[in-house]
C-alpha atoms as a PDB file:
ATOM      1  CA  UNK A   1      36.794 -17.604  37.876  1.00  0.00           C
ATOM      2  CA  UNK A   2      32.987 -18.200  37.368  1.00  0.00           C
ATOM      3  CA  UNK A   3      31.286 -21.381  36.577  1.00  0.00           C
ATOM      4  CA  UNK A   4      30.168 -22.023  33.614  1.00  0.00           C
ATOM      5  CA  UNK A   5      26.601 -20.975  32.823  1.00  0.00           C
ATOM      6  CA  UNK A   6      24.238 -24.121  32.774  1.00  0.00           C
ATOM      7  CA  UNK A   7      20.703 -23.991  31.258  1.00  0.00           C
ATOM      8  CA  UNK A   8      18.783 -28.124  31.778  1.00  0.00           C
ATOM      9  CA  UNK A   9      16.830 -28.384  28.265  1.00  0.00           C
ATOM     10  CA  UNK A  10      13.751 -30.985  28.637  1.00  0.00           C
ATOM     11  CA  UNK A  11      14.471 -32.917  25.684  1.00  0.00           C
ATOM     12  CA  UNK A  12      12.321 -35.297  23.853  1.00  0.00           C
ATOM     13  CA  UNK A  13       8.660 -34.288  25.477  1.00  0.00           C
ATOM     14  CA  UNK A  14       5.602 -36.555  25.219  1.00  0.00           C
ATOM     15  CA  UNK A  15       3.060 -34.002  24.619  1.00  0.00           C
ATOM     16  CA  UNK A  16       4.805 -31.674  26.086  1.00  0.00           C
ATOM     17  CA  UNK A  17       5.713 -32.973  29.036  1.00  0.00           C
ATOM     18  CA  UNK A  18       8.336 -35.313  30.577  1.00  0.00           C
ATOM     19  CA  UNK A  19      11.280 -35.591  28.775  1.00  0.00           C
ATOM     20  CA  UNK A  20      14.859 -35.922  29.344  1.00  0.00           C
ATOM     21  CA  UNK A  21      16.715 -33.185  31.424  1.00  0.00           C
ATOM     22  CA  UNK A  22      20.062 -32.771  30.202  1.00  0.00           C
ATOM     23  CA  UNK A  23      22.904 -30.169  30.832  1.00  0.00           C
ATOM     24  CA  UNK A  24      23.565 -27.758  28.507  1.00  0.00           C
ATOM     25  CA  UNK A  25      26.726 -25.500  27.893  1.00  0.00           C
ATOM     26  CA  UNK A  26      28.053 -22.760  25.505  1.00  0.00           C
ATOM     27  CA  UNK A  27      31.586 -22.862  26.444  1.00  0.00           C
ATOM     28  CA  UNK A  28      32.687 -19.531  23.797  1.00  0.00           C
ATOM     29  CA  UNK A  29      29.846 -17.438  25.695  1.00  0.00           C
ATOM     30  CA  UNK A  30      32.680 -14.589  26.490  1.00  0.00           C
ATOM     31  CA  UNK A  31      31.272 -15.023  30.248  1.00  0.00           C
ATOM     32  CA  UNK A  32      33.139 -17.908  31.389  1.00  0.00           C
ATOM     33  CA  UNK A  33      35.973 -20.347  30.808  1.00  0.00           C
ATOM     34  CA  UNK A  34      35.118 -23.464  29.137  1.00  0.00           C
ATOM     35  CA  UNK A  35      35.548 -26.596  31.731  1.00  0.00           C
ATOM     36  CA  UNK A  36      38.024 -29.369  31.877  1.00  0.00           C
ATOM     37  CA  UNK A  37      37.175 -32.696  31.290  1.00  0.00           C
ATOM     38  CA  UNK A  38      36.946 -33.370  34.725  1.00  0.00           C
ATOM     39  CA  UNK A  39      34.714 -30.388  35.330  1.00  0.00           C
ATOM     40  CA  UNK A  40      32.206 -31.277  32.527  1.00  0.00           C
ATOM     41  CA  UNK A  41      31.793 -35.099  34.032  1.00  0.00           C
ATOM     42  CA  UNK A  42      30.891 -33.699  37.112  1.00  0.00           C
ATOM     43  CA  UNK A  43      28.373 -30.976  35.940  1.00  0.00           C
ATOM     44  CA  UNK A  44      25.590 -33.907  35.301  1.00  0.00           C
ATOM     45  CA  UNK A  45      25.989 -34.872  38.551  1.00  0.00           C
ATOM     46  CA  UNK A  46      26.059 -31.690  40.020  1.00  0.00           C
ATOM     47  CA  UNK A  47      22.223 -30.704  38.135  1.00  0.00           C
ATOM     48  CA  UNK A  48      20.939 -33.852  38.182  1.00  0.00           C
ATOM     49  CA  UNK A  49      20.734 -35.133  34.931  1.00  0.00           C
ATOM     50  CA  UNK A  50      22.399 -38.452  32.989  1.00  0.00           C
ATOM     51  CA  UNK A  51      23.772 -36.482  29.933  1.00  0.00           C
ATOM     52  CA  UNK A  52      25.589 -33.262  29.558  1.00  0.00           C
ATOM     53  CA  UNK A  53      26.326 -31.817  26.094  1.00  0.00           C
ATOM     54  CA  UNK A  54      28.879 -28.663  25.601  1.00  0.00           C
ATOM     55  CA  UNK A  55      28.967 -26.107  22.720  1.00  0.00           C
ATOM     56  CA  UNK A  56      31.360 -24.078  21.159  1.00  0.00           C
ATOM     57  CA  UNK A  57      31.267 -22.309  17.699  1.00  0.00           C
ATOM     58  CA  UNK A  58      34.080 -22.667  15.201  1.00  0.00           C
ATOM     59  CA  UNK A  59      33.817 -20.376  12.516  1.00  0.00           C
ATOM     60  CA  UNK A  60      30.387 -21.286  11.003  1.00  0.00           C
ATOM     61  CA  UNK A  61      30.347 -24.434  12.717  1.00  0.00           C
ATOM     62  CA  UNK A  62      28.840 -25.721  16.096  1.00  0.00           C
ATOM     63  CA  UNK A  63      30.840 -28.259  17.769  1.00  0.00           C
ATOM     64  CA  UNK A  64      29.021 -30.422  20.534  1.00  0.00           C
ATOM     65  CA  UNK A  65      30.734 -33.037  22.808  1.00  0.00           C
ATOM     66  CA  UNK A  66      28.616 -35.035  25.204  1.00  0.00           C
ATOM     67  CA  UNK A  67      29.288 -36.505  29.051  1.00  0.00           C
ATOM     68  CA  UNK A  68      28.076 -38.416  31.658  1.00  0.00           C
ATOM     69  CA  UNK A  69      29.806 -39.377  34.802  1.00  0.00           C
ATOM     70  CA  UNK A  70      31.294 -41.967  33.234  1.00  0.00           C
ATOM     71  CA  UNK A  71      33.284 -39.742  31.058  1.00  0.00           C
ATOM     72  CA  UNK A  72      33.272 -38.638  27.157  1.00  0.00           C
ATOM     73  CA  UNK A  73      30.759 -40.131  24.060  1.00  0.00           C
ATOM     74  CA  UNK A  74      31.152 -39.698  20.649  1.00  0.00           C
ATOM     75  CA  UNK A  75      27.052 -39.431  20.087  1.00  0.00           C
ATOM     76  CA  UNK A  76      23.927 -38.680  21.708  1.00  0.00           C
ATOM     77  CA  UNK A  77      20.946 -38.054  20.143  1.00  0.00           C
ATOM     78  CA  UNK A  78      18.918 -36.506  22.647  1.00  0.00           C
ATOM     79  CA  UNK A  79      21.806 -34.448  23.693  1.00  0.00           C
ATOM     80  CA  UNK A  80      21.813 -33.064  20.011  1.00  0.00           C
ATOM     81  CA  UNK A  81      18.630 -32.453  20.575  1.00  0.00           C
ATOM     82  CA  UNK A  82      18.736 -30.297  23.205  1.00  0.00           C
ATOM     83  CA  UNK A  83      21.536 -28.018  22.031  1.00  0.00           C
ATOM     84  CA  UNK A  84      19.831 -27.699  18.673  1.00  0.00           C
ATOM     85  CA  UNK A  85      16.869 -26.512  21.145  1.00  0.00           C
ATOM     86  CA  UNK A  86      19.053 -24.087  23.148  1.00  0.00           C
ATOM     87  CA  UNK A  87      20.546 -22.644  20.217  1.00  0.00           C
ATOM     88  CA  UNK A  88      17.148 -21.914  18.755  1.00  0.00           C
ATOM     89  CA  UNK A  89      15.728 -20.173  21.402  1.00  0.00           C
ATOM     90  CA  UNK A  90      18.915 -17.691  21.177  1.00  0.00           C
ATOM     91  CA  UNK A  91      18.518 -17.374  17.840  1.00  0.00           C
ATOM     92  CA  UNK A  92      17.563 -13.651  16.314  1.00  0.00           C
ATOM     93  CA  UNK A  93      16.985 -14.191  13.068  1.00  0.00           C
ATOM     94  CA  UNK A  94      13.399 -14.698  10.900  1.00  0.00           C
ATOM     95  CA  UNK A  95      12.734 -18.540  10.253  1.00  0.00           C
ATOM     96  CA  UNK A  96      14.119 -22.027  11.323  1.00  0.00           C
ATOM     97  CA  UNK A  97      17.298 -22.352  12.951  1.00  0.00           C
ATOM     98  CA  UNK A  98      19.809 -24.351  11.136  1.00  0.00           C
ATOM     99  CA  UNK A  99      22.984 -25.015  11.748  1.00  0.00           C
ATOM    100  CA  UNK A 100      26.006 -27.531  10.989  1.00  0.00           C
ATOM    101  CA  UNK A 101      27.045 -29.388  13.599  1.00  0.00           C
ATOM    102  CA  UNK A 102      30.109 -31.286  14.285  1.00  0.00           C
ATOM    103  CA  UNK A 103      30.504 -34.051  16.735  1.00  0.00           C
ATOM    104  CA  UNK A 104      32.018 -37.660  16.994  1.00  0.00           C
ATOM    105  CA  UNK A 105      34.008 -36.820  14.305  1.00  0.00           C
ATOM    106  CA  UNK A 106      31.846 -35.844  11.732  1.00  0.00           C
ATOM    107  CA  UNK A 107      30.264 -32.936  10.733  1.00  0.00           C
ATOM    108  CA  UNK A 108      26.234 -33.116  10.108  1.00  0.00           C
ATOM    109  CA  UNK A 109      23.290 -30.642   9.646  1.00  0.00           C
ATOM    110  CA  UNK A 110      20.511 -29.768  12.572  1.00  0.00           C
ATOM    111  CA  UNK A 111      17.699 -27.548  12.306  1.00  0.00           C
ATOM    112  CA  UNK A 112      15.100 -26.333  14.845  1.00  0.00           C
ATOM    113  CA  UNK A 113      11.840 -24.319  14.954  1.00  0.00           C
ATOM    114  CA  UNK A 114       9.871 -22.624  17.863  1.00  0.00           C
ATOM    115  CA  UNK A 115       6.275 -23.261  18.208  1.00  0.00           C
ATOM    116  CA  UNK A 116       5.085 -21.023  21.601  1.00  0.00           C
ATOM    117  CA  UNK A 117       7.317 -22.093  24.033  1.00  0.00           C
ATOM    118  CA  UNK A 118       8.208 -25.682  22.204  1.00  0.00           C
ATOM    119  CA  UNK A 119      11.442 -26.195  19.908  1.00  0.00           C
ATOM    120  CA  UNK A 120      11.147 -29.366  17.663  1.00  0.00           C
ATOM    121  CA  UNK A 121      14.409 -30.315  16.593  1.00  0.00           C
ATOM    122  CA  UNK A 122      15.709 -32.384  13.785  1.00  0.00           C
ATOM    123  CA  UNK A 123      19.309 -34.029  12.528  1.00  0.00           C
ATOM    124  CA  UNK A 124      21.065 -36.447  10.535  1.00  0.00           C
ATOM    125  CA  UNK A 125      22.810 -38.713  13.448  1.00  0.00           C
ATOM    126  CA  UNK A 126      25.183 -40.469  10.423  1.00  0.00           C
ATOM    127  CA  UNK A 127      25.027 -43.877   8.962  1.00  0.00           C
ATOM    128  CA  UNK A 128      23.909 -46.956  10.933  1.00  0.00           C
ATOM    129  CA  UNK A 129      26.231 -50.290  11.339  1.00  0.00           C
ATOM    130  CA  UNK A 130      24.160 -53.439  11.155  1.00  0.00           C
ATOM    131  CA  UNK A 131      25.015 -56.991  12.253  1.00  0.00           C
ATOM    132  CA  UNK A 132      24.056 -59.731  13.476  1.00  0.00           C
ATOM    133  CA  UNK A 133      25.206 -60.405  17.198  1.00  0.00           C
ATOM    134  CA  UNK A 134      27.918 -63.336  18.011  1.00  0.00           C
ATOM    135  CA  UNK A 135      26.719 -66.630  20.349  1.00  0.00           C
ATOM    136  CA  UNK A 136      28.590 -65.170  23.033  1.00  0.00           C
ATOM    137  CA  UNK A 137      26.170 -61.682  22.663  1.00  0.00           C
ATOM    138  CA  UNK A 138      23.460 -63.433  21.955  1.00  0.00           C
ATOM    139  CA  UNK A 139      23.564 -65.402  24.936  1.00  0.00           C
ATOM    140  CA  UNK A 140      24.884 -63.410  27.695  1.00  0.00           C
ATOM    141  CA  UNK A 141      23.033 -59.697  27.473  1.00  0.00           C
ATOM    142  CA  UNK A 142      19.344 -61.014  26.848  1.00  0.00           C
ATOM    143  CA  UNK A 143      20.406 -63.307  30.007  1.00  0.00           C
ATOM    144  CA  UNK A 144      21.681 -59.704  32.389  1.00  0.00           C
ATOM    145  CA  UNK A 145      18.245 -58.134  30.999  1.00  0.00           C
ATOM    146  CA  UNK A 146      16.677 -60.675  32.722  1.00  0.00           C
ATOM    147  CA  UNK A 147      15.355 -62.977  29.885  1.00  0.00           C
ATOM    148  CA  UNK A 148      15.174 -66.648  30.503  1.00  0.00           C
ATOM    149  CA  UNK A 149      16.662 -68.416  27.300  1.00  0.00           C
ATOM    150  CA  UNK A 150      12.983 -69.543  26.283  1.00  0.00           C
ATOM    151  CA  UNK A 151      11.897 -65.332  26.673  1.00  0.00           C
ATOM    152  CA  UNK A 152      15.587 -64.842  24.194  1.00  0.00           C
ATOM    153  CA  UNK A 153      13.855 -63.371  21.182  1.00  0.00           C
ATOM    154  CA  UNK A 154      14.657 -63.866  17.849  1.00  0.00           C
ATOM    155  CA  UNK A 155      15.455 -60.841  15.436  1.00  0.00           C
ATOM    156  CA  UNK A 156      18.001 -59.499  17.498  1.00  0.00           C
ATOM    157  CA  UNK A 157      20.843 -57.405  15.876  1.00  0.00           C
ATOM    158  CA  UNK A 158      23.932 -55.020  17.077  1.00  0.00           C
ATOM    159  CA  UNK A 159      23.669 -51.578  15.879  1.00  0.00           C
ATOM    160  CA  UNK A 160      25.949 -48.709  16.112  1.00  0.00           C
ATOM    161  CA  UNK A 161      25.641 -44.723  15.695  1.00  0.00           C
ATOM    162  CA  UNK A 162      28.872 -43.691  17.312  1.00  0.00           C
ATOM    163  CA  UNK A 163      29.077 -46.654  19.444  1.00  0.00           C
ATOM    164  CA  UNK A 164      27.363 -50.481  19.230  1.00  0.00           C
ATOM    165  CA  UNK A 165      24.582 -51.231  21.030  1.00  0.00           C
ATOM    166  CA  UNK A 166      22.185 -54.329  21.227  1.00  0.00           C
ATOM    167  CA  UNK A 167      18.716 -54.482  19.699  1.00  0.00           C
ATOM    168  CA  UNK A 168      16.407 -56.202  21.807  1.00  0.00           C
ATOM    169  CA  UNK A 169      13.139 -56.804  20.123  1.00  0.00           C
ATOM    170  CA  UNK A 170      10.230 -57.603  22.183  1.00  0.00           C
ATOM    171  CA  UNK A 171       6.542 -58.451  21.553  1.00  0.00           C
ATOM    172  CA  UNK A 172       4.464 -56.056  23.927  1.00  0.00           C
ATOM    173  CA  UNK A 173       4.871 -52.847  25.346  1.00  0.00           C
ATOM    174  CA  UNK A 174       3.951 -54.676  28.718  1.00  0.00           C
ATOM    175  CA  UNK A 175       7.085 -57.104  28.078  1.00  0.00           C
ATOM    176  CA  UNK A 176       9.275 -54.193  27.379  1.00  0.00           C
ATOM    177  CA  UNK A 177       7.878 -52.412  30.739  1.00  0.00           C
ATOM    178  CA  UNK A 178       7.983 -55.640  32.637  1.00  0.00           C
ATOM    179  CA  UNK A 179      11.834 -56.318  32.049  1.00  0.00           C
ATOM    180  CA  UNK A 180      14.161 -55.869  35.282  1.00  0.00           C
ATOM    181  CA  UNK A 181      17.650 -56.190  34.369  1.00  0.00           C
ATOM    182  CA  UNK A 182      20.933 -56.312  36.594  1.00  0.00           C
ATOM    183  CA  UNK A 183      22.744 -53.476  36.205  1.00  0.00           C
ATOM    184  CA  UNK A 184      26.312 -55.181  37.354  1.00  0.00           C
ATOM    185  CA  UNK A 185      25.688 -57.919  35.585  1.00  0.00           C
ATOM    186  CA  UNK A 186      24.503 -55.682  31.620  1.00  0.00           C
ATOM    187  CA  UNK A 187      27.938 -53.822  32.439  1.00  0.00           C
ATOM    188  CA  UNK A 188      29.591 -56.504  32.633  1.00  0.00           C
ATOM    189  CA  UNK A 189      28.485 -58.627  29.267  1.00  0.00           C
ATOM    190  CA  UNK A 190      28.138 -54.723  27.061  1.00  0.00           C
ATOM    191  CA  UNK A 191      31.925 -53.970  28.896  1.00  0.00           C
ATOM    192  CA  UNK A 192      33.089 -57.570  27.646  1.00  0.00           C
ATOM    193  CA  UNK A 193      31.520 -57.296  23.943  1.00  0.00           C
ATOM    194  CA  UNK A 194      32.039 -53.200  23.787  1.00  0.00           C
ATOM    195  CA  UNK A 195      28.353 -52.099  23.758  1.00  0.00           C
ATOM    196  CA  UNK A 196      27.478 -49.118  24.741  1.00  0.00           C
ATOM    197  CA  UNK A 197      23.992 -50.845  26.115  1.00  0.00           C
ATOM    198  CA  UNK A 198      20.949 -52.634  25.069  1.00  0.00           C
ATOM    199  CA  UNK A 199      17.743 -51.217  23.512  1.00  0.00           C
ATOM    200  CA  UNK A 200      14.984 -53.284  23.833  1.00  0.00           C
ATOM    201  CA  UNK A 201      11.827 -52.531  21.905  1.00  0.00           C
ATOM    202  CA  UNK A 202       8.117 -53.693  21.138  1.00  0.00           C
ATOM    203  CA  UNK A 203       6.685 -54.620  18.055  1.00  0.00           C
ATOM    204  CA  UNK A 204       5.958 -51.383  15.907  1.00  0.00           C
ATOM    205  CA  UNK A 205       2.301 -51.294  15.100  1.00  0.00           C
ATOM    206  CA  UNK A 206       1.213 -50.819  11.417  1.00  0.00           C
ATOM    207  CA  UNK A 207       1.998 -47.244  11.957  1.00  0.00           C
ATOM    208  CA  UNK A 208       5.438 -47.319  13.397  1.00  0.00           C
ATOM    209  CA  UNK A 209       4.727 -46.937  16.949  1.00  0.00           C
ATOM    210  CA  UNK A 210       6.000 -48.948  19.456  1.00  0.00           C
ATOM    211  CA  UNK A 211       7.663 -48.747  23.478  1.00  0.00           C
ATOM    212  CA  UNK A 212      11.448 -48.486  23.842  1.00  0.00           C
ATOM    213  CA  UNK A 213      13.524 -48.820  26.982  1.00  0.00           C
ATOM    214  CA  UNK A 214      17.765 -48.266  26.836  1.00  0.00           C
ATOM    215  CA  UNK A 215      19.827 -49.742  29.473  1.00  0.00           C
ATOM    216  CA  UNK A 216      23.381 -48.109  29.023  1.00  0.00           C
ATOM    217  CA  UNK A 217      25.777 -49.307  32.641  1.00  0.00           C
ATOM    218  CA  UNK A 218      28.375 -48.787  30.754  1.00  0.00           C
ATOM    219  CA  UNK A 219      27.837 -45.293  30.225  1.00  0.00           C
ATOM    220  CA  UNK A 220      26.855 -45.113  33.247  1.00  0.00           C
ATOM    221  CA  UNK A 221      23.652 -44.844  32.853  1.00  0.00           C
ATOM    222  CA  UNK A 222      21.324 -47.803  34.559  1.00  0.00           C
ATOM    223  CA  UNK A 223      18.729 -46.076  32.066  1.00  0.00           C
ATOM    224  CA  UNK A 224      18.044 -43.343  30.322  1.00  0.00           C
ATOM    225  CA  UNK A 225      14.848 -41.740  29.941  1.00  0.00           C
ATOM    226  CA  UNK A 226      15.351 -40.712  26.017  1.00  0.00           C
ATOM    227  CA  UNK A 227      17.876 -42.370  23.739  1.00  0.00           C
ATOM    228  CA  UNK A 228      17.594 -40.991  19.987  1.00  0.00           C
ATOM    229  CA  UNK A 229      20.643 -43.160  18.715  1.00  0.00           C
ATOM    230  CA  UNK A 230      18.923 -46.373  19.465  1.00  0.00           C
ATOM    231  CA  UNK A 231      15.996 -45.288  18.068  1.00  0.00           C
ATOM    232  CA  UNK A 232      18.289 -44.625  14.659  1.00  0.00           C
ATOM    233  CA  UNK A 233      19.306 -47.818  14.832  1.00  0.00           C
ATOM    234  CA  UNK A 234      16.401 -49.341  15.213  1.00  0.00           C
ATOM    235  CA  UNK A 235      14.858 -46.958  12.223  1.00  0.00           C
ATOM    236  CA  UNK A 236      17.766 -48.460   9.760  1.00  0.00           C
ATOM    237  CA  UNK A 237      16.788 -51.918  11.186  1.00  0.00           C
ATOM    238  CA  UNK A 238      13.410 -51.637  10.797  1.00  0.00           C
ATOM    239  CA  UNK A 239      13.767 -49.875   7.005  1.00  0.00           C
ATOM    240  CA  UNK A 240      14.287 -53.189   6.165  1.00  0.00           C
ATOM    241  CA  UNK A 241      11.142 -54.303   6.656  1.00  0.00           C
ATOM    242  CA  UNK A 242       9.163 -51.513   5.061  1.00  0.00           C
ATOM    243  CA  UNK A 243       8.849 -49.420   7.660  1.00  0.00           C
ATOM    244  CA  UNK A 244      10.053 -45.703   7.369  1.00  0.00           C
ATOM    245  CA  UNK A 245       8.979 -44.029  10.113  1.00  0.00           C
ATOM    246  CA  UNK A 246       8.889 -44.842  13.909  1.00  0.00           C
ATOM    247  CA  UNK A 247       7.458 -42.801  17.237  1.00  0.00           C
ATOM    248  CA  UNK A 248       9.355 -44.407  20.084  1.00  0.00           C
ATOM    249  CA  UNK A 249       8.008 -43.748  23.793  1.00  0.00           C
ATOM    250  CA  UNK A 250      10.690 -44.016  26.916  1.00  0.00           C
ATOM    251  CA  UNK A 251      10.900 -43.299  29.625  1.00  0.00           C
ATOM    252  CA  UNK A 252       7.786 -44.317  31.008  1.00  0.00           C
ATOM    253  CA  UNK A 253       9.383 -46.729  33.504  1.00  0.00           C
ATOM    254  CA  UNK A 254      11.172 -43.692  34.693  1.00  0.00           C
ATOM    255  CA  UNK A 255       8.129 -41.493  35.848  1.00  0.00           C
ATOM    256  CA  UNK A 256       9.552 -39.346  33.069  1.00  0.00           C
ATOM    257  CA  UNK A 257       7.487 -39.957  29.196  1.00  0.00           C
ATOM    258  CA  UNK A 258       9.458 -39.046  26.271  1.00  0.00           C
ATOM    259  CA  UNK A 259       9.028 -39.193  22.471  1.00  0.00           C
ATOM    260  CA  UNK A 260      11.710 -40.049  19.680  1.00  0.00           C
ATOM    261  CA  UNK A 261      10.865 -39.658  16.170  1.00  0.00           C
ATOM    262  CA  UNK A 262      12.604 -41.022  13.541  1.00  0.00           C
ATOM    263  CA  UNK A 263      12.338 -41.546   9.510  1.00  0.00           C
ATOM    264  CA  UNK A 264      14.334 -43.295   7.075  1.00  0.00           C
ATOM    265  CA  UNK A 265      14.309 -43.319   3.376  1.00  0.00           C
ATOM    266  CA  UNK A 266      15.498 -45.711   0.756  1.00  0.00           C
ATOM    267  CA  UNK A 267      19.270 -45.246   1.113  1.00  0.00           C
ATOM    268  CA  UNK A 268      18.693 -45.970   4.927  1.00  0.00           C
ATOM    269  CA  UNK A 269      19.545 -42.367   6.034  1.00  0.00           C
ATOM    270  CA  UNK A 270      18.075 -41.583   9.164  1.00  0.00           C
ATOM    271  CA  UNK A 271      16.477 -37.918  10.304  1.00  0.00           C
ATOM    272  CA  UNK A 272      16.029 -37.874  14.109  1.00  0.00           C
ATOM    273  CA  UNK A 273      13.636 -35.470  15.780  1.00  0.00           C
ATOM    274  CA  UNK A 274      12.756 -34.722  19.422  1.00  0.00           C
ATOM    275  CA  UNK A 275      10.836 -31.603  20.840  1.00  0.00           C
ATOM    276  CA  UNK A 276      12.338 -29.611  23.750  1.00  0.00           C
ATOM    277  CA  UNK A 277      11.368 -27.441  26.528  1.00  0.00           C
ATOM    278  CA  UNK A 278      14.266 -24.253  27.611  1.00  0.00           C
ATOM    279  CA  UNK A 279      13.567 -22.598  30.647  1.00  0.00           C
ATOM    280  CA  UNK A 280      13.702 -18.996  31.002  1.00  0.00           C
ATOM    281  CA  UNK A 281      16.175 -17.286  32.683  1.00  0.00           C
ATOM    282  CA  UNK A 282      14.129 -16.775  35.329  1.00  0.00           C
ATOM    283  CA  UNK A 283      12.451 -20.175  35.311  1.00  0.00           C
ATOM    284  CA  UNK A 284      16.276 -22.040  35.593  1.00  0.00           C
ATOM    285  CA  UNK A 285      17.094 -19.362  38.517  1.00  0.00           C
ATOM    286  CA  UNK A 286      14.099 -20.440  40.660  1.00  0.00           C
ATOM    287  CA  UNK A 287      14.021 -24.190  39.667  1.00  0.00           C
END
C-alpha cells in the first residue's frame, strides 16, 4: 500500500514569497488509498507544516477537510486556499479555474487563476457570527496574550467562520508584533470559552491595511503564519465601520510574511483571496 501523494502549497505569499506551507492531498487520485483519520493528523507533522487539507471529488463537487495534529476543523481559509491553488495548476482547460467546494458542511464556490508560476485564489468562506465577548472572555484571553488590564483594548468582539474566535484589536503594528502570549495559559481560557484562538490586529489605515497575528493552542497551533478565517471575521467586523476591503500581513513574527485579502460588500458577504506557490514535481522531490 503506498502513501498518499503529498504536494506542500505556499499559501498566502507576500510578494511572492513567504507564505504558509500546508499539506495538500487528492485522496480519489486512482494512485493511492485515501488515509484514516489518524493518518491525515500525522501527515502535518510528518512535512512540517501546521495545516493539512485533503481532497476528493464527488460528482461535480470538490470536498476538502482540513487537520492539524490536534485533529479535524470544520474551516480554514488558507487551507482553501491552497487546494484551490493545487487544483488550478492541474487544471487543462482555457481560463480560470472554478470550482464548488464543499466543506464544514456547506457547499461554497472557489476560483483560481495562474499568473507565471503564481495562482491567486479566491472564495466565499460563509457568513460571519458577531458578538460581543462575555466578562469572563473579556477578562481572561487579553490577560493569556499577555495584556495587562490597562493594555485590555476596547472594541473587542467574538467572531466565528466555522468556529469562534476572539478579535483582538490593537493600535500599532509594533503592539501587535510586540505581544508574547502563554501558550498553556490561551489554551486554557479559548478551551474554557470554546474558541478556536485569538486574532489580534492593528488599526487598518485609511486604506484597509493593517498587521494581524492568530494564536490558535487549541488547534494546536501556538501560531499560525496565515489565517484567512480571522481575517473574514475581522472583514464583517470591520464592514461596519465603512471599510470594505482589508490586506492583512502575518506571519512576520514567524520569519515567514504572508498576505490575506479580503472584501466585503453591503450584505456583509465576505470574498477571501490568498496567492499560492505549487512546486513542481521535481521541485517537491528535491525539497
Amino acid at each position: 500500500m503506498s502513501p498518499p501523494d503529498v504536494t506542500v502549497v505556499r499559501a498566502c505569499l507576500r510578494d511572492g514569497a513567504g507564505g504558509s506551507p500546508t499539506a495538500v492531498v487528492l485522496e480519489n487520485d486512482g494512485h493511492s488509498p485515501p488515509p484514516d483519520d489518524d493518518e491525515r493528523r500525522r501527515i502535518p507533522v510528518a512535512r512540517g507544516t501546521s495545516h493539512a487539507v485533503y481532497i476528493r471529488h464527488v460528482g461535480d463537487t470538490t470536498e476538502l477537510r482540513f487537520f492539524t495534529a490536534e485533529g479535524e476543523l470544520p474551516a480554514c481559509g488558507h487551507g482553501t486556499v491552497a487546494a484551490l491553488a493545487l487544483l488550478a495548476a492541474r487544471h487543462t482547460g482555457a481560463g480560470p479555474y472554478r470550482a464548488t467546494l464543499r466543506a464544514g458542511g456547506r457547499v461554497f464556490a472557489g476560483r483560481a487563476e495562474r499568473d507565471g508560476d503564481l495562482i491567486t485564489a479566491a472564495f466565499d468562506p460563509g457568513p460571519v457570527d458577531l458578538r460581543e465577548p462575555t466578562a469572563q472572555e473579556r477578562t481572561l484571553v487579553p490577560a493569556a496574550l499577555g495584556l495587562t488590564p490597562q493594555q485590555a483594548p476596547r472594541g473587542i468582539r467574538i467572531a466565528g467562520v466555522g468556529r469562534e474566535r476572539m478579535l483582538v484589536p490593537l493600535p500599532t503594528r509594533a503592539a501587535v508584533a510586540a505581544l508574547r502570549p502563554d501558550p498553556d495559559r490561551l489554551r486554557a481560557a479559548c478551551d474554557r470559552f470554546g474558541l478556536l484562538g485569538a486574532y489580534v490586529h492593528s488599526q487598518p489605515t485609511p486604506h484597509g491595511a493593517l498587521a494581524a497575528r492568530m494564536f490558535a493552542p487549541s488547534a494546536g497551533v501556538d501560531e499560525d503564519i496565515a489565517n484567512a478565517n480571522g481575517t473574514a471575521c475581522l472583514a464583517a467586523h470591520l464592514a461596519g465601520r465603512g471599510i470594505r476591503r482589508i490586506t492583512v500581513d502575518m506571519g512576520d513574527a514567524l520569519a515567514s510574511p504572508a498576505t490575506v485579502t479580503a472584501t466585503a460588500d453591503t450584505d456583509l458577504r465576505v470574498e477571501l483571496g490568498g496567492t499560492a506557490r505549487v512546486p513542481t514535481k521535481q521541485n517537491q522531490q528535491t525539497s
